[in-house]
C-alpha atoms as a PDB file:
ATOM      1  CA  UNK A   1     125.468 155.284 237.822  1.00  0.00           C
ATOM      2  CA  UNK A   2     127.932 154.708 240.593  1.00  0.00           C
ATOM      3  CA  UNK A   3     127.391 152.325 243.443  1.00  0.00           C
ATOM      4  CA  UNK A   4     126.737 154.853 245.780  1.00  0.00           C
ATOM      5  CA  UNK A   5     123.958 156.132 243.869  1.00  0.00           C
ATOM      6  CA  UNK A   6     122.309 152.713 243.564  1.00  0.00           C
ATOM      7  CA  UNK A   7     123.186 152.083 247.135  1.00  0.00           C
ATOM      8  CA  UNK A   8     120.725 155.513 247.883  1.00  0.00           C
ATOM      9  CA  UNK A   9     119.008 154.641 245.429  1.00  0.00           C
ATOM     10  CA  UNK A  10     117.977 150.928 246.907  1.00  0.00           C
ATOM     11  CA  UNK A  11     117.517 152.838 250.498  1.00  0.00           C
ATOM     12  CA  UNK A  12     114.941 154.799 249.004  1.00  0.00           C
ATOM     13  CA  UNK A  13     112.797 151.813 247.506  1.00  0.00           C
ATOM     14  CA  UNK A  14     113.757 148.481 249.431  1.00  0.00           C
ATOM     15  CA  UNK A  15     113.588 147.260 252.791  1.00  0.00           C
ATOM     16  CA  UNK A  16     116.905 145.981 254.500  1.00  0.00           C
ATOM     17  CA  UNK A  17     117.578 144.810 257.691  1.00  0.00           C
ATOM     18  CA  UNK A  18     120.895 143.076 256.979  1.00  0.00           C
ATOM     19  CA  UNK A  19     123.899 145.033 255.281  1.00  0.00           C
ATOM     20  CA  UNK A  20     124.479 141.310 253.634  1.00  0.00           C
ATOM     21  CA  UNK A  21     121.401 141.716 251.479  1.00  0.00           C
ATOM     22  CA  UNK A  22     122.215 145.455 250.358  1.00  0.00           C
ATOM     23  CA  UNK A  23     125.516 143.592 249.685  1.00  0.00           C
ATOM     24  CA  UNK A  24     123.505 140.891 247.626  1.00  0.00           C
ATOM     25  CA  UNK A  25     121.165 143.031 246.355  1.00  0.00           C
ATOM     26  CA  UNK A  26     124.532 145.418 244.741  1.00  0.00           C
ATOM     27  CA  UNK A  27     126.085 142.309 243.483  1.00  0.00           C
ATOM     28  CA  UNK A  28     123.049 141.814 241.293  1.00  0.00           C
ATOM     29  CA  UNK A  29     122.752 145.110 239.846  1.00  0.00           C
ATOM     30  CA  UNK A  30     126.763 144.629 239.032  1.00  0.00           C
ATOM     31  CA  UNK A  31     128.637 146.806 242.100  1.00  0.00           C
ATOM     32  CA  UNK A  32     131.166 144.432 243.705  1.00  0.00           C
ATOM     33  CA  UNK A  33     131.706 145.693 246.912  1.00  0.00           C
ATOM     34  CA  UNK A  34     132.285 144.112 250.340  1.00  0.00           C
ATOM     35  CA  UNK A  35     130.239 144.667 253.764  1.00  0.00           C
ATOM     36  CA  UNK A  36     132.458 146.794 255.512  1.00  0.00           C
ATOM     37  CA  UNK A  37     132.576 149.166 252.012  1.00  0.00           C
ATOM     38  CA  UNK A  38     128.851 149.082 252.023  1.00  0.00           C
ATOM     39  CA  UNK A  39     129.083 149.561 256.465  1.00  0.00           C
ATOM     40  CA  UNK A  40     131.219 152.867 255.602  1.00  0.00           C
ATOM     41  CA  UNK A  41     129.030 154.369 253.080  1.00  0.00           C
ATOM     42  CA  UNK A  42     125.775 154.057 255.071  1.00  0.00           C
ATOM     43  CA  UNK A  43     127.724 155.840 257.670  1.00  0.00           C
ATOM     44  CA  UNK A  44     128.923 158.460 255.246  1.00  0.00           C
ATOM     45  CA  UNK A  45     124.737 158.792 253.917  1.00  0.00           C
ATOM     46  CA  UNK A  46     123.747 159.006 257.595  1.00  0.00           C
ATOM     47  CA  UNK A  47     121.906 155.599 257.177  1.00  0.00           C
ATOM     48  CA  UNK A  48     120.112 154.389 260.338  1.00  0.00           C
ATOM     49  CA  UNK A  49     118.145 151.055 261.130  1.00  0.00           C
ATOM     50  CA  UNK A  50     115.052 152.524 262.422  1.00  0.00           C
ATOM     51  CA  UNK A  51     112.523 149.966 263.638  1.00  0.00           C
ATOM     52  CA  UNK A  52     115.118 147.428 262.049  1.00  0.00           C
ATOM     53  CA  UNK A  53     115.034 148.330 258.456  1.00  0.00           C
ATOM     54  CA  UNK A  54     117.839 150.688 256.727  1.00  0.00           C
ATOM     55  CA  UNK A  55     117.143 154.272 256.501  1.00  0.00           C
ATOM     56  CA  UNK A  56     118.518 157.236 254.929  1.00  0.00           C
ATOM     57  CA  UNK A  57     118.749 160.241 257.040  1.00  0.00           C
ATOM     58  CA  UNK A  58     116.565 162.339 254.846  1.00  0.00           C
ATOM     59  CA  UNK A  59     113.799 159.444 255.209  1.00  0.00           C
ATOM     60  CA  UNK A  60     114.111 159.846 259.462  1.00  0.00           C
ATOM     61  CA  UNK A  61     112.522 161.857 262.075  1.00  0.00           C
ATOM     62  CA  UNK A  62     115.236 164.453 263.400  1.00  0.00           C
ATOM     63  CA  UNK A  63     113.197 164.106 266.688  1.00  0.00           C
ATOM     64  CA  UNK A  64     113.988 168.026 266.815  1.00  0.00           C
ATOM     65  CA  UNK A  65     110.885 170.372 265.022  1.00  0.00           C
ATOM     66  CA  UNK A  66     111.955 172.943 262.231  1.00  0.00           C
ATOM     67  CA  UNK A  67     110.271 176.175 263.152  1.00  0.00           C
ATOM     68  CA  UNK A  68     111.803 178.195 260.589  1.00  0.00           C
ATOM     69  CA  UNK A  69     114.480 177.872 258.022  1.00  0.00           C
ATOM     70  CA  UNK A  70     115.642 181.462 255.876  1.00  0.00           C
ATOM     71  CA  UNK A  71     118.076 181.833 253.807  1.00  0.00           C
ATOM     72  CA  UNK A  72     120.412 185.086 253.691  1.00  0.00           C
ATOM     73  CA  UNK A  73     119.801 186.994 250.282  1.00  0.00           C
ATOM     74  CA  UNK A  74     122.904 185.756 248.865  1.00  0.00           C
ATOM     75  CA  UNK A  75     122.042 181.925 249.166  1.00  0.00           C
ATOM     76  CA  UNK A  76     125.340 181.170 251.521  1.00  0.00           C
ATOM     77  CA  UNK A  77     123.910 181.272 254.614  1.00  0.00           C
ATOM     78  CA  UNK A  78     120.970 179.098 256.104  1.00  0.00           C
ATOM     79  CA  UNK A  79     119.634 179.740 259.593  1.00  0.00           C
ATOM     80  CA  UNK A  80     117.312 177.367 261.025  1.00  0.00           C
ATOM     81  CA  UNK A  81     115.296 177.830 264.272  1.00  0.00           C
ATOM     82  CA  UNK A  82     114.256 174.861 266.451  1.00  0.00           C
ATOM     83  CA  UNK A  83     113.518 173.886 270.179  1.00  0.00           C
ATOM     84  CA  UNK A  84     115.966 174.426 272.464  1.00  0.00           C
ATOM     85  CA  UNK A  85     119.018 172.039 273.081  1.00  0.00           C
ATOM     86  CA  UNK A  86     118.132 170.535 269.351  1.00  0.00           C
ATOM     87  CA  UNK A  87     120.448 172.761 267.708  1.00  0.00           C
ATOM     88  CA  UNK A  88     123.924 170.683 268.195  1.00  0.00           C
ATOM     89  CA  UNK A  89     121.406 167.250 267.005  1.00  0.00           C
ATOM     90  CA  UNK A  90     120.108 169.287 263.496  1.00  0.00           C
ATOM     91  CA  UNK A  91     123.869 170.758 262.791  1.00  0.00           C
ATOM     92  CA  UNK A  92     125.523 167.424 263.860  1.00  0.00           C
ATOM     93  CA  UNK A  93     122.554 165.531 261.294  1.00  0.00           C
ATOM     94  CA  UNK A  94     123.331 168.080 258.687  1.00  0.00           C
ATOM     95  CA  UNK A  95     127.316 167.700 259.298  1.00  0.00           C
ATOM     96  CA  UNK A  96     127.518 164.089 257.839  1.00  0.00           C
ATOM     97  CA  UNK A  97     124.818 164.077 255.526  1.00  0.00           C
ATOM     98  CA  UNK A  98     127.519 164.857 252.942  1.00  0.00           C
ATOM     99  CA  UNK A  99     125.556 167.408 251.244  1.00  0.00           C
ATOM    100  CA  UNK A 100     126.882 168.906 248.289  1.00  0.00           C
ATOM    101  CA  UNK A 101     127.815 172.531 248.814  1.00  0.00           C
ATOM    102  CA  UNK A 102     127.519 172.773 252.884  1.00  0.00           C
ATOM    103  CA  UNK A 103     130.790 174.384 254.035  1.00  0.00           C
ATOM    104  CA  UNK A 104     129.719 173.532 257.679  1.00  0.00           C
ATOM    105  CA  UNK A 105     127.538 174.197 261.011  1.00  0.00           C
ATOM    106  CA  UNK A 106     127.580 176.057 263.920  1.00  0.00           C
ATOM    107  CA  UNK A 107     124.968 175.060 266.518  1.00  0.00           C
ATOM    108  CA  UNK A 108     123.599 177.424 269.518  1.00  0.00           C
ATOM    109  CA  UNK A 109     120.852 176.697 271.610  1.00  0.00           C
ATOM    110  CA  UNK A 110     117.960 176.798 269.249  1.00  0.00           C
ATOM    111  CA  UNK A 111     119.613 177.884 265.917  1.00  0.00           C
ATOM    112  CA  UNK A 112     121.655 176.433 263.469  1.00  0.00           C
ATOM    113  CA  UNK A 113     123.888 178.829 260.750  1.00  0.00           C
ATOM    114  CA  UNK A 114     124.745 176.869 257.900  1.00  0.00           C
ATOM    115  CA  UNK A 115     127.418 177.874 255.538  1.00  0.00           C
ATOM    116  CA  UNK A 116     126.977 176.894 251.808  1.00  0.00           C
ATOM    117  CA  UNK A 117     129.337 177.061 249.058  1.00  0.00           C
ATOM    118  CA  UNK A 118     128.236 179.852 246.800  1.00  0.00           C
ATOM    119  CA  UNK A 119     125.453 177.639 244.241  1.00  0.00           C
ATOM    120  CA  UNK A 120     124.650 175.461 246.578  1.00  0.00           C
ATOM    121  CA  UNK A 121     121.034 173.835 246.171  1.00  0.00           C
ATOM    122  CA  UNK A 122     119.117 174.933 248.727  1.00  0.00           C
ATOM    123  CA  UNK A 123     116.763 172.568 248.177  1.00  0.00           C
ATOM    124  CA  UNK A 124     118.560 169.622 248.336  1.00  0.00           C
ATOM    125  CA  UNK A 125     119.191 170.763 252.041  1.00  0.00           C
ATOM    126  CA  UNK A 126     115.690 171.748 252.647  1.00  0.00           C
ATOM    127  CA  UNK A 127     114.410 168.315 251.573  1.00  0.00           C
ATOM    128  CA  UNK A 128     117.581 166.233 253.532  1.00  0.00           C
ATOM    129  CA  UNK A 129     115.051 168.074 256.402  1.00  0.00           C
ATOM    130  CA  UNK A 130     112.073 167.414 255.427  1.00  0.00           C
ATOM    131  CA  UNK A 131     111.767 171.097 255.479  1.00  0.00           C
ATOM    132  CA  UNK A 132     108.319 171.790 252.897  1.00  0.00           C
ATOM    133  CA  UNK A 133     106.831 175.298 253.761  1.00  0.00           C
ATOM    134  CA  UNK A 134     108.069 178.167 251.872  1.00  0.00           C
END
């Protein structure tokens, strides 16, 4: 298991409010790597301190409701519907997540188009949402 997969891994299960104890905490479960390594991939994840503690993006509120999210019958092309002005804050969110197989966004008002390498999971992207109705 790489690093970066215990790194997600330990955001998933373990509180941190210092990148010096996910630095620790690495160390122990044999990943050398230095704070400002371990500062660039919580950037690359999306991590955010919310309420002080590490978070991966997947585990945050977007702060913008999901009111619908279809895919196109081909499986390359999401379109999600939220409120209006959240569009540019969902495809911005999904934009460096990193997800395997998005190709990019493009934001309007209230919808976001996603473009997805053909095979892409869509569920990986409907859970980095939160997204759970069918």
């Amino acid at each position: 298991m790489s690093w970066q997969s215990i790194l997600a891994e330990l955001l998933s299960t373990q509180k941190f409010t210092r990148q010096g104890s996910i630095v620790s905490t690495l160390a122990k479960r044999g990943s050398s790597v230095n704070q400002a390594t371990v500062s660039r991939e919580l950037r690359r994840l999306g991590a955010r301190k919310v309420n002080g503690i590490y978070q991966l993006s997947n585990q945050m509120n977007f702060g913008a409701p999901i009111f619908s999210l279809e895919v196109t019958s081909n499986g390359c092309l999401v379109i999600i519907k939220t409120r209006s002005a959240f569009a540019s804050v969902l495809a911005h969110r999904i934009d460096i997540s990193m997800l395997d197989g998005v190709l990019g966004t493009i934001a309007g008002d209230d919808t976001v188009f996603v473009a997805l390498r053909e095979g892409a999971e869509i569920d990986d992207i409907k859970q980095y949402l939160g997204w759970s109705k069918s």
